[in-house]
Structure formats: structure tokens, C-alpha cells
N, C-alpha and C. Protein backbone atom coordinates (compact mmCIF):
# COMPACT_ATOMS: atom_id res chain seq x y z
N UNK A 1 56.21 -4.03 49.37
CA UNK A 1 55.25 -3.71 48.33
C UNK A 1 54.09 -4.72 48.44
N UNK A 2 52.80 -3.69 48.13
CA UNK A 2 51.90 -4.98 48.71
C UNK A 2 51.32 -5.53 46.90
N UNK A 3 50.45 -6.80 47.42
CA UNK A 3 50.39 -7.53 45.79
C UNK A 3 49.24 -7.25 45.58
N UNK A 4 49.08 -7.12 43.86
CA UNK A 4 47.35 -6.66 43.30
C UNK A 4 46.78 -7.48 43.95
N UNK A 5 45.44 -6.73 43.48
CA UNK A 5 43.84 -6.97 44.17
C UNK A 5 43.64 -8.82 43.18
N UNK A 6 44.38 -8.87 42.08
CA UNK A 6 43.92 -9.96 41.40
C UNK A 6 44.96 -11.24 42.02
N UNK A 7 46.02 -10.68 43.04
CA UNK A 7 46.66 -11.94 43.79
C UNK A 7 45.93 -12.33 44.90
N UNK A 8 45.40 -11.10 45.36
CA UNK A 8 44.83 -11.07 47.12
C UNK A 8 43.29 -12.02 46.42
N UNK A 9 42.90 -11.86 45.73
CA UNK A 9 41.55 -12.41 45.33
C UNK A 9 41.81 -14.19 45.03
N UNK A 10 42.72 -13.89 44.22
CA UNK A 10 43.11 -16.08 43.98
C UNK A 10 43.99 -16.55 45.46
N UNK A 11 44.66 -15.47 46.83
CA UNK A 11 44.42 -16.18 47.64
C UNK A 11 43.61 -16.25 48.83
N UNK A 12 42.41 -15.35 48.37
CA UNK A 12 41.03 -15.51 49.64
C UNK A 12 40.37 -16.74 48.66
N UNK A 13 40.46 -16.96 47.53
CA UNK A 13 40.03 -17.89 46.76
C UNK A 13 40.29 -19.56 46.85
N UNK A 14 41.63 -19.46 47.84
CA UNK A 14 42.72 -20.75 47.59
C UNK A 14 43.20 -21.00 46.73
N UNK A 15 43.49 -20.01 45.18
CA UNK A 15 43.73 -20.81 44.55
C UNK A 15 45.43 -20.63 44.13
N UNK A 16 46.01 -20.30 44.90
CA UNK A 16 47.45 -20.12 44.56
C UNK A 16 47.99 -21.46 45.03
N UNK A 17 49.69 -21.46 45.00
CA UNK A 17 50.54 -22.56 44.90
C UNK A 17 51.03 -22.04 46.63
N UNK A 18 51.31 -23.61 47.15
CA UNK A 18 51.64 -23.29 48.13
C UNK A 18 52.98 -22.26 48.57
N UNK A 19 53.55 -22.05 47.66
CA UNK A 19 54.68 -21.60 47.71
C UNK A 19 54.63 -19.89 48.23
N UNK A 20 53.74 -19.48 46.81
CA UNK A 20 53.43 -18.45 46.85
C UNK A 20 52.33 -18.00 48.11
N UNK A 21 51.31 -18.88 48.20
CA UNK A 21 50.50 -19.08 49.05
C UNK A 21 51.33 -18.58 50.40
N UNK A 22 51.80 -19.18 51.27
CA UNK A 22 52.61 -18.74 52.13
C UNK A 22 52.61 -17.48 51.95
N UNK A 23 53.63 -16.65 50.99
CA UNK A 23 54.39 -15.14 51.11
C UNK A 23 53.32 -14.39 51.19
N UNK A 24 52.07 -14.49 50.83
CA UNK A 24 50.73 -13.86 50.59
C UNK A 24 50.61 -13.77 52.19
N UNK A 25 50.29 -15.11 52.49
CA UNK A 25 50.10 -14.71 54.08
C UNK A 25 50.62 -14.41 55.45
N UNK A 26 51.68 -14.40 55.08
CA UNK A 26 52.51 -13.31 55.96
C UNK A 26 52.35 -11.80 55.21
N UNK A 27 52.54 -11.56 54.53
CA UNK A 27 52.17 -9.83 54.13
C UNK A 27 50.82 -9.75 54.65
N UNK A 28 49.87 -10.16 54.41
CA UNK A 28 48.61 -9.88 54.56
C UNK A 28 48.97 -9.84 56.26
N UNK A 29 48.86 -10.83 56.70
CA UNK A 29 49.01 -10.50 58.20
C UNK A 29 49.73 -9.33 58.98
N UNK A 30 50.85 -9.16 58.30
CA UNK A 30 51.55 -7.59 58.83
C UNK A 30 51.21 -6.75 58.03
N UNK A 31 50.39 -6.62 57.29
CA UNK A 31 49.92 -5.06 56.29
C UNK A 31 48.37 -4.66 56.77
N UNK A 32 48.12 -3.69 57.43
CA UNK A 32 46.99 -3.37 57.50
C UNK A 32 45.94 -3.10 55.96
N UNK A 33 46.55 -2.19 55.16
CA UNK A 33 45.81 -2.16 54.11
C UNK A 33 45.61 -3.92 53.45
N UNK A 34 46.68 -4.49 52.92
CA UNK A 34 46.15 -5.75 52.36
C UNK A 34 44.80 -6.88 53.43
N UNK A 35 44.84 -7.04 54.87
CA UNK A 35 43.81 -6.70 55.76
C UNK A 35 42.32 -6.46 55.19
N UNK A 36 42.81 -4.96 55.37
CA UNK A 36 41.27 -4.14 54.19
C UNK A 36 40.88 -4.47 53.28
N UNK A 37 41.57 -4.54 52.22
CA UNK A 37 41.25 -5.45 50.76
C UNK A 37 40.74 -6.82 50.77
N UNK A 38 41.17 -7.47 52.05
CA UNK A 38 40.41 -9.16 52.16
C UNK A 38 39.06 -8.97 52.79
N UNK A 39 39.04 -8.09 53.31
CA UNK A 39 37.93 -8.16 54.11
C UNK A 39 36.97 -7.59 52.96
N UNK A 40 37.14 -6.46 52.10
CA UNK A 40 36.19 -6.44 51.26
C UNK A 40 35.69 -7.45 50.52
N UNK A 41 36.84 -7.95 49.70
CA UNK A 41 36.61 -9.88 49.36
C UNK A 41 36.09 -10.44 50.02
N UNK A 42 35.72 -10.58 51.16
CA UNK A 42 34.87 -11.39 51.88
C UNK A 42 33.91 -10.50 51.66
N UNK A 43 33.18 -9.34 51.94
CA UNK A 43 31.95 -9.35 51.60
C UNK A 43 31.13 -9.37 50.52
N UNK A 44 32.28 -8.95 49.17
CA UNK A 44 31.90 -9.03 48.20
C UNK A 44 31.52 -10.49 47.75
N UNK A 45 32.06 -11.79 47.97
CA UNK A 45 32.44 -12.60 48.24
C UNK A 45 30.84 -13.55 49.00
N UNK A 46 30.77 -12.76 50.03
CA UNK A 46 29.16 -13.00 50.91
C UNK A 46 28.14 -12.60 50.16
N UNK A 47 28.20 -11.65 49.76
CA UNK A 47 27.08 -10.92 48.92
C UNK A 47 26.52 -11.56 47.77
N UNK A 48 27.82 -12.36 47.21
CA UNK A 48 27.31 -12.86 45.92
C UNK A 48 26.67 -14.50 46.36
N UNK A 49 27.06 -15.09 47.35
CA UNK A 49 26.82 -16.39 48.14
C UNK A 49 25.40 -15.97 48.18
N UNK A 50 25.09 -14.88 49.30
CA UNK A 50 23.42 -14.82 49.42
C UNK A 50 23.02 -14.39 48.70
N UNK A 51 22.97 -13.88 47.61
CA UNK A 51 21.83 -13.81 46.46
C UNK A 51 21.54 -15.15 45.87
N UNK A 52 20.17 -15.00 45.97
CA UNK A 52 19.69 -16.16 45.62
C UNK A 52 19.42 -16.56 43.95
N UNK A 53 19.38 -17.61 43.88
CA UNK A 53 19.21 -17.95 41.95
C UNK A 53 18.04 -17.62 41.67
N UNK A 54 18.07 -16.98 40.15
CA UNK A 54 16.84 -16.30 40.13
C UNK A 54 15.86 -17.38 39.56
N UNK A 55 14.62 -16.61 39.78
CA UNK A 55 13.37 -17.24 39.38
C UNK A 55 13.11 -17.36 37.83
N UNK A 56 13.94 -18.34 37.05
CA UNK A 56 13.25 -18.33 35.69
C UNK A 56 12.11 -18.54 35.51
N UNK A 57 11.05 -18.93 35.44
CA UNK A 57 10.20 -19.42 35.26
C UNK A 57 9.27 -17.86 35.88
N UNK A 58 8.88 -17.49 37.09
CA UNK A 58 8.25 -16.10 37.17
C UNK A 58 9.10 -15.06 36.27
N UNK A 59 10.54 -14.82 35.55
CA UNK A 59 10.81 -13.85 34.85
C UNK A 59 10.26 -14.30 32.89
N UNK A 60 9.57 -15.44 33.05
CA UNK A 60 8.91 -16.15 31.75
C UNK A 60 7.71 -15.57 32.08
N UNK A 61 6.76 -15.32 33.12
CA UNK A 61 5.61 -15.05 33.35
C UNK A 61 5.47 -13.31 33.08
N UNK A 62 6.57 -13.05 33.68
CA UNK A 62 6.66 -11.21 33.87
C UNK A 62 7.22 -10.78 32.58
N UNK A 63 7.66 -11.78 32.04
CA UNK A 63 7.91 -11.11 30.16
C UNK A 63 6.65 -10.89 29.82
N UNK A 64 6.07 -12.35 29.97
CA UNK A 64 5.00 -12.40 28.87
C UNK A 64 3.80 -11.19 29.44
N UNK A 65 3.55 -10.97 30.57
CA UNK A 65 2.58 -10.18 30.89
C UNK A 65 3.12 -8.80 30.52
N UNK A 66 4.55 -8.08 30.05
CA UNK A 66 4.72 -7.21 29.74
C UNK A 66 4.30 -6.91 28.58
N UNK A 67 4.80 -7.57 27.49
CA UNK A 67 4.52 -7.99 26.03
C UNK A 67 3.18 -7.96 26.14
N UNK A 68 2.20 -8.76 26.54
CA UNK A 68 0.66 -8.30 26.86
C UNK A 68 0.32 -7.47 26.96
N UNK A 69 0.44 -6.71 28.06
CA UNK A 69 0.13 -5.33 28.36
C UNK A 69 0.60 -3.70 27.50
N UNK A 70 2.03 -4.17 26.54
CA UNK A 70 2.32 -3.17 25.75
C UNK A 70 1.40 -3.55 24.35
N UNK A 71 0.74 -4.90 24.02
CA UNK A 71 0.24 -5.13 22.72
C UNK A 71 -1.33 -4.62 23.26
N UNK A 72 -1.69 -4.88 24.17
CA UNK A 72 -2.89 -4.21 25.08
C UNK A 72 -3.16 -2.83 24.54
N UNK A 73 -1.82 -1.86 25.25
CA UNK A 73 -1.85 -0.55 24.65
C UNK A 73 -1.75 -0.30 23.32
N UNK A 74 -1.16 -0.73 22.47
CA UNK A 74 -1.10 -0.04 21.34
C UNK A 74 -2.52 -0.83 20.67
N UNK A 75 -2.89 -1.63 21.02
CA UNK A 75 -4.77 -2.04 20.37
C UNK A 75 -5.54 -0.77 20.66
N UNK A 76 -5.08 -0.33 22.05
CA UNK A 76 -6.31 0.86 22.37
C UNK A 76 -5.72 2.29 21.79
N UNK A 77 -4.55 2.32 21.16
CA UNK A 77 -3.97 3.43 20.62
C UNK A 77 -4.54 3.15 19.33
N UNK A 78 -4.83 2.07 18.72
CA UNK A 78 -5.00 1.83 17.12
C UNK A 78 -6.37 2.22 17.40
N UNK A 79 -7.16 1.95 17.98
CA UNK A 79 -9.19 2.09 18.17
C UNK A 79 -9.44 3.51 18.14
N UNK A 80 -8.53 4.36 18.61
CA UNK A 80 -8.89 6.32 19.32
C UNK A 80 -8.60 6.67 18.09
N UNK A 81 -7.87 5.89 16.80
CA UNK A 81 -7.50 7.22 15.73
C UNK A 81 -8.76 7.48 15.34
N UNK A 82 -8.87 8.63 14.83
CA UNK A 82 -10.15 9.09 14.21
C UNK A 82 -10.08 8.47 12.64
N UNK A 83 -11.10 8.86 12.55
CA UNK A 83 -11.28 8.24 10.60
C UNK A 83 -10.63 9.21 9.85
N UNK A 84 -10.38 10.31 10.23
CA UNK A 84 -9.40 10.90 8.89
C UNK A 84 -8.13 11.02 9.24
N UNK A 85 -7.81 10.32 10.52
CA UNK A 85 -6.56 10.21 10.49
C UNK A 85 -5.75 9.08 10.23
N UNK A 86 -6.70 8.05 9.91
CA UNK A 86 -6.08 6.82 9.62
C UNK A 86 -4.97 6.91 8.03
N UNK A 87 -4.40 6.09 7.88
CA UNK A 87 -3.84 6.18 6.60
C UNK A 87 -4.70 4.94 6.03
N UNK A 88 -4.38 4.92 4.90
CA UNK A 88 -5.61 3.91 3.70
C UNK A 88 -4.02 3.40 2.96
N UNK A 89 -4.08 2.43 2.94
CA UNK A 89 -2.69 1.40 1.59
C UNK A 89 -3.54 0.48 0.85
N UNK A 90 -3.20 0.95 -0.84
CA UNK A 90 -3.71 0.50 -1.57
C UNK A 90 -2.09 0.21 -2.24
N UNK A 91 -2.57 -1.32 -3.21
CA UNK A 91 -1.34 -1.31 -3.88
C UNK A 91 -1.40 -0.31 -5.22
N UNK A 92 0.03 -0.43 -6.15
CA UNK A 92 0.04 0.06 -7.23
C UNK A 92 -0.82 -0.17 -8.69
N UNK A 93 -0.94 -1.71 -8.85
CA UNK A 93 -2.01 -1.65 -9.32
C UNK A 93 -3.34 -1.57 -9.21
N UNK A 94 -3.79 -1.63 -8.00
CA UNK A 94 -5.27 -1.34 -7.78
C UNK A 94 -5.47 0.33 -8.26
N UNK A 95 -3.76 1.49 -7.59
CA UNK A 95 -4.32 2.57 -7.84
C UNK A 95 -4.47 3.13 -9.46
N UNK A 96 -3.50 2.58 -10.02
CA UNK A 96 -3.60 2.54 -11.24
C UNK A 96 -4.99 2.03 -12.34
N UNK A 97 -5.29 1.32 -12.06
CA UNK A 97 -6.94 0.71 -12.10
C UNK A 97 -7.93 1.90 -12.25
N UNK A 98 -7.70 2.60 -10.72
CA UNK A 98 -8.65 3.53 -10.37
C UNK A 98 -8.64 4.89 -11.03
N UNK A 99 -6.86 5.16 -10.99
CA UNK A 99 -6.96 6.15 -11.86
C UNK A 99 -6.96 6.19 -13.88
N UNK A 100 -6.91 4.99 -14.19
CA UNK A 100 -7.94 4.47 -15.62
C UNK A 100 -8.71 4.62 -15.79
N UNK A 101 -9.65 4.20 -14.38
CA UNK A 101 -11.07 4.22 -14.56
C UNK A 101 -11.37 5.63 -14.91
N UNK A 102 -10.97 6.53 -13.74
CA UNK A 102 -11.05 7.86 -13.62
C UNK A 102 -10.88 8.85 -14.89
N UNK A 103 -9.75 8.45 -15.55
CA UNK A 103 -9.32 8.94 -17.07
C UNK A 103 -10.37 8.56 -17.84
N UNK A 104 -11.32 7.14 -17.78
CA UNK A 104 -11.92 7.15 -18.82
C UNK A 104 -13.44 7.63 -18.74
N UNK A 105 -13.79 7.16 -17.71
CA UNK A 105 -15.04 7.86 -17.11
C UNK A 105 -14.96 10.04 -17.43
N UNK A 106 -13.46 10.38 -17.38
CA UNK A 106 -14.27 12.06 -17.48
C UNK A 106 -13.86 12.44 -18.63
N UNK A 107 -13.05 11.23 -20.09
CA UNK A 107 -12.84 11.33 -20.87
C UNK A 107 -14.39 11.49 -22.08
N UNK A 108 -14.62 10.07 -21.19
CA UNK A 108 -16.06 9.80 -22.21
C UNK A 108 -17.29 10.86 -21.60
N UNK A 109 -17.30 11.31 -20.43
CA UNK A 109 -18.14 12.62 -20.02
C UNK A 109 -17.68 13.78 -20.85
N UNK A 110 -16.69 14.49 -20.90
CA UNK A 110 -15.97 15.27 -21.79
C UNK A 110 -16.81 15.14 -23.37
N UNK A 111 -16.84 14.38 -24.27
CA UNK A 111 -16.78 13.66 -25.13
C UNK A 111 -18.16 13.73 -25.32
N UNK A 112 -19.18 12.95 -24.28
CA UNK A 112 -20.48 13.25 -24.55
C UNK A 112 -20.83 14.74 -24.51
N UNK A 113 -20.46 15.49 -23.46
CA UNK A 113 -20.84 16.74 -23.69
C UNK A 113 -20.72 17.82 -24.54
N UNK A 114 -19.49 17.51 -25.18
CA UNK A 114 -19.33 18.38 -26.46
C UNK A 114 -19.61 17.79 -28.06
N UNK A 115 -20.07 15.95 -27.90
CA UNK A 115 -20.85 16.05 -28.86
C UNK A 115 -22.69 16.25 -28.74
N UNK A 116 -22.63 16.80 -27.57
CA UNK A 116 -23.79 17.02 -27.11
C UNK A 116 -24.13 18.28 -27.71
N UNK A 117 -23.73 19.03 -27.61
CA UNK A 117 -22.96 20.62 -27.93
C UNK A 117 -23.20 21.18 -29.67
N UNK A 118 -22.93 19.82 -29.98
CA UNK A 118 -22.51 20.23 -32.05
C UNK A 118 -23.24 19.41 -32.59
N UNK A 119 -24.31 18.30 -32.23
CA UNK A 119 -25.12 17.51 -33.33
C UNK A 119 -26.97 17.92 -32.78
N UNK A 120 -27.61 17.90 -33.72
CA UNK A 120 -28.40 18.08 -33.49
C UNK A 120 -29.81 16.42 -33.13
N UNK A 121 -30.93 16.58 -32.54
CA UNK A 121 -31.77 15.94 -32.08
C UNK A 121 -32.49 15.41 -33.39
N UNK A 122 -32.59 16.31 -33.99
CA UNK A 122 -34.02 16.56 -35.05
C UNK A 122 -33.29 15.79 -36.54
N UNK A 123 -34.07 15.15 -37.27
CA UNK A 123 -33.60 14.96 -38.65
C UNK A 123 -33.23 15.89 -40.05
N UNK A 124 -32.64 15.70 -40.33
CA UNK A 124 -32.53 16.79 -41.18
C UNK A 124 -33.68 16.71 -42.83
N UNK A 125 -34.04 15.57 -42.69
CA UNK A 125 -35.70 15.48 -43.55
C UNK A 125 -36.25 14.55 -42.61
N UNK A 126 -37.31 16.01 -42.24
CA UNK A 126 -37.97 15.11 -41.41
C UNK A 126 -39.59 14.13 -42.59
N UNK A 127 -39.71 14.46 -42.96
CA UNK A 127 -40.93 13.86 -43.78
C UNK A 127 -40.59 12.75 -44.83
N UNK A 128 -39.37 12.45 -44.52
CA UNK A 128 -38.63 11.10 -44.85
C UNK A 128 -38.09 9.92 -44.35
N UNK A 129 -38.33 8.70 -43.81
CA UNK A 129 -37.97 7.98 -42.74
C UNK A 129 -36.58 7.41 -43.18
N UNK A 130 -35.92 6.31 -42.49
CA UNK A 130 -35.01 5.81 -42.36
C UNK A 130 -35.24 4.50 -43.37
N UNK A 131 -36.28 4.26 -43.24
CA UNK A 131 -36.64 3.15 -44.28
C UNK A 131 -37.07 3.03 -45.49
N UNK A 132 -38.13 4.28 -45.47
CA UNK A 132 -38.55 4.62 -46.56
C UNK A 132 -37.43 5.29 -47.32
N UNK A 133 -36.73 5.69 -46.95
CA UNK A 133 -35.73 6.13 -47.79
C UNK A 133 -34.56 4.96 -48.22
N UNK A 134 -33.98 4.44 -47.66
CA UNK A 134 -33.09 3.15 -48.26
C UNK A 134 -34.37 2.11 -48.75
N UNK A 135 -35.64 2.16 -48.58
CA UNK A 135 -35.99 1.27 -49.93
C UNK A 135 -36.37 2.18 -51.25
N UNK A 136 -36.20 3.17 -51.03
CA UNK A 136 -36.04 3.96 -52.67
C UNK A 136 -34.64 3.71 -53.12
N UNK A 137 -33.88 3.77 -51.86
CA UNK A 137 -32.43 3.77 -52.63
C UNK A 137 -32.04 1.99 -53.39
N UNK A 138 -32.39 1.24 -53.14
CA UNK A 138 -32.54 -0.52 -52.96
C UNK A 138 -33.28 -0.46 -54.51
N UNK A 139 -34.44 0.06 -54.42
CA UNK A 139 -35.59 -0.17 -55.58
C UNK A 139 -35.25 0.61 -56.69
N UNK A 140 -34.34 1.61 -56.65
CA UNK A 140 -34.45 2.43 -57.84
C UNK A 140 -33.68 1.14 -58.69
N UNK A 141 -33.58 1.70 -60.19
CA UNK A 141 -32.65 0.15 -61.36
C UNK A 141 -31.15 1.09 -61.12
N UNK A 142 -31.50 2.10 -61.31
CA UNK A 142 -29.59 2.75 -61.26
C UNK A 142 -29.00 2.61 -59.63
N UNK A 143 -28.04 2.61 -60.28
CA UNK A 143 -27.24 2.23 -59.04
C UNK A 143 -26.58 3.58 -59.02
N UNK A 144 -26.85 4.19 -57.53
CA UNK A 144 -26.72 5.63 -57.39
C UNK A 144 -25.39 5.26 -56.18
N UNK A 145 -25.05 4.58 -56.28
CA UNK A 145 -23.69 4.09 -55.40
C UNK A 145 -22.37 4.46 -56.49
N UNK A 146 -22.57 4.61 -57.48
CA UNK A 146 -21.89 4.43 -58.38
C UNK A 146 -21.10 5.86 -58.69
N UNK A 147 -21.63 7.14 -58.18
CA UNK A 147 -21.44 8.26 -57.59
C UNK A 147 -20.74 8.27 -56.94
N UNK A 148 -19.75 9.21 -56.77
CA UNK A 148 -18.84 9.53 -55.26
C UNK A 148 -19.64 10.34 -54.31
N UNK A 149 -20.34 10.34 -54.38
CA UNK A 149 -21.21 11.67 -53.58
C UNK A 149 -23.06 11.12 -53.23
N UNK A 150 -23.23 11.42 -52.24
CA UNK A 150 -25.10 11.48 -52.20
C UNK A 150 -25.31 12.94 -51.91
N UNK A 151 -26.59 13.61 -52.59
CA UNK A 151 -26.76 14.92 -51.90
C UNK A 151 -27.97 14.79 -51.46
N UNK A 152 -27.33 15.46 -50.58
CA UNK A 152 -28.80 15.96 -49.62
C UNK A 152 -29.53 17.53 -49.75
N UNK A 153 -30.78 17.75 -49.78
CA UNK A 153 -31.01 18.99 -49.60
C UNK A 153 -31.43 19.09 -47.78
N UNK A 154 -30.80 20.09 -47.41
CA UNK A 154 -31.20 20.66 -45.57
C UNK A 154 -32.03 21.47 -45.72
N UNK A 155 -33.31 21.71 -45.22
CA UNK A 155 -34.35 22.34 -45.04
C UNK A 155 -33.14 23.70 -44.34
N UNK A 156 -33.76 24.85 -44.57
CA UNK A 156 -33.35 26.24 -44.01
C UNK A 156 -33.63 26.18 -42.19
N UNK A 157 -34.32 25.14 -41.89
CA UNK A 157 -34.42 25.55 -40.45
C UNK A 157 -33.51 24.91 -40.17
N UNK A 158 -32.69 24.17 -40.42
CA UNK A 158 -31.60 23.96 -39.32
C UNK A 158 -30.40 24.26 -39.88
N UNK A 159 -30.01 24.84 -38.67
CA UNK A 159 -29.04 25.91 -38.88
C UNK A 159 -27.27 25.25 -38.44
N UNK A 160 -27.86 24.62 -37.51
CA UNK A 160 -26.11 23.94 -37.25
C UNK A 160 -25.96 21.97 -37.47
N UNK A 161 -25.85 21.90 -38.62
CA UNK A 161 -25.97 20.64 -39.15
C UNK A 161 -24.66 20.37 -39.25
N UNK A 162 -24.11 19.27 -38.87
CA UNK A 162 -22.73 18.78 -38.44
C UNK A 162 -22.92 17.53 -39.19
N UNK A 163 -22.30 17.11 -40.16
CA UNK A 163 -21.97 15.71 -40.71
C UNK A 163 -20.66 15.15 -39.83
N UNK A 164 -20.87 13.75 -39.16
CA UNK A 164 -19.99 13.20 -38.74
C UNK A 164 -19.80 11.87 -38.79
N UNK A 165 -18.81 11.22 -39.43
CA UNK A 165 -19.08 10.03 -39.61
C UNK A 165 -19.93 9.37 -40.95
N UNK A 166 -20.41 8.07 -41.40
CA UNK A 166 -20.76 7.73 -42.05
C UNK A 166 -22.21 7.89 -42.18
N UNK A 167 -23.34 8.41 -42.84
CA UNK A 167 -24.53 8.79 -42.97
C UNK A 167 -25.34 7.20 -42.42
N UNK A 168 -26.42 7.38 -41.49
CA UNK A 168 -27.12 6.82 -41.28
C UNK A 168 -28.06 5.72 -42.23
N UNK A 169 -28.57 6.58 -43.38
CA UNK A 169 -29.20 6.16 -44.47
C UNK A 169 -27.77 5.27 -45.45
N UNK A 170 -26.58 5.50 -45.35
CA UNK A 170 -25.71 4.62 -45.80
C UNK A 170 -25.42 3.22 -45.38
N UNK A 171 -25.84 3.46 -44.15
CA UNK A 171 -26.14 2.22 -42.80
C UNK A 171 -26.76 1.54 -43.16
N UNK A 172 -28.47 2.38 -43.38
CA UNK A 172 -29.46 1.27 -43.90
C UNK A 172 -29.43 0.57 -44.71
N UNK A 173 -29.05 1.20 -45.73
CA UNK A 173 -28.84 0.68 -47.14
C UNK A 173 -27.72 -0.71 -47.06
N UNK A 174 -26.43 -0.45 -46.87
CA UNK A 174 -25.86 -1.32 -46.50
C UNK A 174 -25.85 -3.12 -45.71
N UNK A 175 -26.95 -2.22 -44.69
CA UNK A 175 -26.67 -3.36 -44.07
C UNK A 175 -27.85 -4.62 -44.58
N UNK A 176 -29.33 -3.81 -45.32
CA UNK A 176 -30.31 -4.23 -45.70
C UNK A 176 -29.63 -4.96 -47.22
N UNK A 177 -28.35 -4.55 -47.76
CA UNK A 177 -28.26 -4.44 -49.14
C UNK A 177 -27.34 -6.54 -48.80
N UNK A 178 -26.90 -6.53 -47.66
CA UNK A 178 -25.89 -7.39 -47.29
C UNK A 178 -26.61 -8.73 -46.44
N UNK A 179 -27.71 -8.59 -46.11
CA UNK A 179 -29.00 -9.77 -45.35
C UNK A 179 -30.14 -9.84 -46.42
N UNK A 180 -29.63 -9.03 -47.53
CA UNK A 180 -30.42 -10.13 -48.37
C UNK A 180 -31.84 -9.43 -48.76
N UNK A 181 -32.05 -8.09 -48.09
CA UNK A 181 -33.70 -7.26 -48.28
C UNK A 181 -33.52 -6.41 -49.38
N UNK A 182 -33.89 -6.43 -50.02
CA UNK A 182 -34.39 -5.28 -51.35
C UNK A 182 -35.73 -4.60 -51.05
């Protein structure tokens, strides 16, 4: 019986005991196949002898010029996208920001246009000013505040008169009544 490839190898190797050493080489010598098997060991054996140690230092050079040349390409892959194909990253609050802005900007457009819509330009006495009228109201002796109510008469031409908010002439009065002007 002839002996594994892992005996025939530790003794093309030397590294068995003499003992054993011996029985190895008499079989080998009268077995043609065990023969065959050394002789492959020897070239396998040669093969690995002449290859030479490799070049670290050029496989440091041939990295780095790879790594170059693939960061090379993908620079000239990033330059060809077109502009609408790029993607855009914004964070969460910036978009949030924008879409505030956005809410308030077509809120207050909204807002102007439909009180654009329901108040009118024109005064509703026009042959009465803003001043001249809160210093009648200032100068009279009764105190016409004292009323829950001011009336107004609206001339017949205007037709869509919208009260909103606190009367203008209440303004005047007020604010003239509070800095001290009579």
C-alpha cells in the first residue's frame, strides 16, 4: 500500500524521522506511481522556488494609479449630468422654511385679493375729512362717546359699503384724544 501525498510531501521535504524516513524510501524506489507523485513535488516544489518575491512597492504605485484613474472617471461622469438631472438636497428645515414662506406669501395674496374684492376706494362722506371730523367730535361739550353707537349717514351712491373693523374716524379721535390735541 502506497503512503498519502501528505507523507510523500514531509519526505521530499526531509522532514520525517529517520525511522520512518527509511520505509518511505524503499517504497518509493520500487513503486512506480509513488515515483510520479515525487516528481510532481519537485516541480511543484521548483515552481514555487522560481517565482520571484513580489514587487511591493510597484503594487503601492499600481493601486494608487488605479484609485486615480477610477476617481478620474467618476469626476467626468459627475460633469456630463445635465441640469435636470442632477438631484438638489436640501435639509428639513430649510424645506420647511420655504414651504412657510410659501403658505404665507399665497395666504396674504389670497387675503389681499378678496379684501380687494369687498371694500371700497372712495369715502363714504366724501365732503368731510378725517380731521375735520374728529375735531368736531373733540370740540363738541357732550360727550357723544357716551352712546353705544355713532351713526353715519351713506350717501345712495355707494352701493357696497362693508364696515370692517374699528372706524377710522374712531382712530382719529382716539389717538388725538390720548397725545393730548383737542
Amino acid at each position: 500500500m502506497c503512503p498519502d501525498v501528505e507523507i510523500l510531501s514531509s519526505f521530499y521535504d526531509d522532514e520525517l524521522e529517520d525511522s520512518q524516513r527509511q520505509i518511505v524510501k524503499t517504497h518509493v524506489d520500487s513503486c512506480p506511481h509513488c515515483q510520479k507523485k515525487m516528481a510532481e513535488l519537485g516541480l511543484i516544489s521548483a515552481a514555487i522556488h522560481a517565482e520571484e518575491e513580489p514587487d511591493f512597492q510597484m503594487a503601492k504605485v499600481n493601486t494608487w494609479n488605479n484609485i486615480m484613474d477610477i476617481i478620474d472617471r467618476e469626476e467626468q461622469k459627475a460633469t456630463k449630468v445635465n441640469f435636470w438631472q442632477r438631484r438638489f438636497q436640501i435639509s428639513f428645515p430649510a424645506a420647511a422654511a420655504l414651504v412657510a414662506a410659501f403658505i404665507a406669501v399665497l395666504s396674504f395674496s389670497v387675503i389681499t385679493f378678496y379684501m380687494g374684492k369687498h371694500t371700497t376706494s372712495s369715502p363714504a362722506s366724501p365732503e368731510l375729512n378725517m380731521t375735520d371730523a374728529s375735531d368736531t367730535l373733540l370740540n363738541d361739550d357732550d360727550n357723544i362717546f357716551d352712546s353705544s353707537a355713532i351713526e353715519f349717514d351713506i350717501p345712495a351712491t355707494i352701493s357696497n359699503f362693508v364696515h370692517a373693523g374699528e372706524p377710522l374716524l374712531i382712530k382719529e379721535v382716539d389717538f388725538r384724544s390720548n397725545n393730548g390735541k383737542k
